[in-house]
Protein backbone atom coordinates (compact mmCIF):
# COMPACT_ATOMS: atom_id res chain seq x y z
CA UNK A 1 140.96 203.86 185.52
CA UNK A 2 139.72 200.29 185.44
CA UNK A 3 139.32 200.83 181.61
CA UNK A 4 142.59 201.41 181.02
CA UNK A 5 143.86 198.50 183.61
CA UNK A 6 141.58 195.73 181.80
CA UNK A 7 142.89 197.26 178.49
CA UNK A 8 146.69 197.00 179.63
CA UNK A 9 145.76 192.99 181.64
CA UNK A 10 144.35 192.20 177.98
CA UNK A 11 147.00 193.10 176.55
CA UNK A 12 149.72 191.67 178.78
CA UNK A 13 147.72 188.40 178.56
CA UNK A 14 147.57 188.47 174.92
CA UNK A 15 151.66 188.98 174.63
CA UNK A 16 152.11 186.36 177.10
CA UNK A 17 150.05 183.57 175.08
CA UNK A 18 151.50 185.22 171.66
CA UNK A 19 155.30 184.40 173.18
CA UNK A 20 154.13 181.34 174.75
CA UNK A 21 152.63 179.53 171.05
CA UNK A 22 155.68 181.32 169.19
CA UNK A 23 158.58 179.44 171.99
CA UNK A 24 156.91 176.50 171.59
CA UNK A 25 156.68 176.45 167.83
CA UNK A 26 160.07 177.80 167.57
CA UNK A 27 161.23 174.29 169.78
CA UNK A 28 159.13 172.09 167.45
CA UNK A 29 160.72 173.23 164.81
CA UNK A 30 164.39 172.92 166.39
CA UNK A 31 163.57 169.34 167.24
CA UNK A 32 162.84 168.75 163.65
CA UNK A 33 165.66 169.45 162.55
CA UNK A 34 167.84 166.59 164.25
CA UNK A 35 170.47 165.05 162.29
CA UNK A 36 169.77 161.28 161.19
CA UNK A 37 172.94 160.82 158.90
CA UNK A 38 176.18 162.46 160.44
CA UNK A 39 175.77 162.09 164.08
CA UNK A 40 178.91 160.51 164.71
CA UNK A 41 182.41 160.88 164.05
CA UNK A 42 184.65 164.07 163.60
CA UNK A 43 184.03 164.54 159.39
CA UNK A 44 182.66 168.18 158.63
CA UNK A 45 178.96 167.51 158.92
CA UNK A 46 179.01 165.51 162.10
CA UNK A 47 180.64 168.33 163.47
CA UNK A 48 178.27 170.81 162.49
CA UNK A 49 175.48 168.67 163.04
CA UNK A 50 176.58 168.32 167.01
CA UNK A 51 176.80 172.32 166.48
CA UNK A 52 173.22 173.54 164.69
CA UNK A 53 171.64 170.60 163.89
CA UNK A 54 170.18 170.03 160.30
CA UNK A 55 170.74 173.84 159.71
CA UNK A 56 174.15 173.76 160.74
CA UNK A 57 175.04 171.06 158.27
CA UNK A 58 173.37 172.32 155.53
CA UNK A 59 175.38 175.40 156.06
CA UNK A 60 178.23 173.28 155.88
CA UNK A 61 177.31 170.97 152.99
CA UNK A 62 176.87 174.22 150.63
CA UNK A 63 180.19 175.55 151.89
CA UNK A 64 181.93 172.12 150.74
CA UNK A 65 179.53 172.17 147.22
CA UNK A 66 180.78 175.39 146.83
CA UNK A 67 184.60 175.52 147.30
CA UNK A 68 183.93 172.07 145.24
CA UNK A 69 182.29 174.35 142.12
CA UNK A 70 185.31 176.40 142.43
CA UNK A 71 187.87 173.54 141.94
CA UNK A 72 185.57 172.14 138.61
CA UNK A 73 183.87 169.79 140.17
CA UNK A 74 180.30 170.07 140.51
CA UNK A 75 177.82 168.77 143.01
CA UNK A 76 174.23 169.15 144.24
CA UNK A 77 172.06 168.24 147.66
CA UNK A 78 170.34 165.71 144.91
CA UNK A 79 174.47 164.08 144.24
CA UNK A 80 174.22 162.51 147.65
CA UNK A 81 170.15 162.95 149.05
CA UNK A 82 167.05 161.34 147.51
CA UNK A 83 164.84 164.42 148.43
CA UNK A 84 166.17 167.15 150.12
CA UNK A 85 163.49 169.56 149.17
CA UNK A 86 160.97 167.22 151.41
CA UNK A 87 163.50 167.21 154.41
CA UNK A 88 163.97 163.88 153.66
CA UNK A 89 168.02 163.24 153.20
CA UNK A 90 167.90 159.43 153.18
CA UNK A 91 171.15 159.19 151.07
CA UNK A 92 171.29 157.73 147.31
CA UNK A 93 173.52 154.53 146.25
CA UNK A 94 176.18 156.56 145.42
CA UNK A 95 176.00 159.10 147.99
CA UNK A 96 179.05 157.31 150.53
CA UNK A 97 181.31 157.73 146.87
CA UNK A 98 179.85 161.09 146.11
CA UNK A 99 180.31 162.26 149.37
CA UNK A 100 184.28 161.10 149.44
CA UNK A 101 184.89 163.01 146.37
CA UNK A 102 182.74 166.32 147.59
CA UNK A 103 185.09 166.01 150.54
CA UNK A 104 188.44 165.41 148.29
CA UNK A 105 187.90 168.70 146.06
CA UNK A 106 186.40 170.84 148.37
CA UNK A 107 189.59 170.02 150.45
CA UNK A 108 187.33 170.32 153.55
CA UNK A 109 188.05 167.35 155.95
């Protein structure tokens, strides 16, 4: 009997700590993925961005880049972000012009 109760406390301790380090990981991660760029204002992003965060908007961004494709006109996360691959979406020159025109054929305001 006390066999089977150490077994059962080692396992209830071990799926305790396993939930606790998986919560917290799963909150580090959330926090990383503030917005920097759109966090004000009502255009799609922002508004996504106050939704899900960076996932959210990403969501969103690929939505627009795709009802863009459709209408001919052609864009990538690289048209507007320096390196998007790094999670680092510090825009490029052109991104403000690229981003208006994104906007204007995906007809997503």
């Amino acid at each position: 009997m006390k066999r089977r109760f150490a077994t059962l406390a080692t396992l209830t301790l071990s799926l305790a700590l396993g939930s606790a380090v998986l919560l917290r990981a799963g909150g580090a991660a959330a926090g990383d993925e503030k917005c920097t760029i759109a966090v004000k204002g009502s255009s799609v992003p922002a508004k996504a961005c106050a939704k899900g965060g960076r996932t959210e908007a990403r969501k969103v961004m690929k939505t627009m880049m795709n009802s863009a494709k459709k209408n001919g006109v052609n864009y990538t996360c690289e048209s507007c972000h320096q390196d998007p691959n790094a999670n680092k979406y510090d825009l490029t020159k052109d991104a403000v012009e690229n981003y208006k025109k994104l906007q204007a054929a995906s007809g997503m305001k």
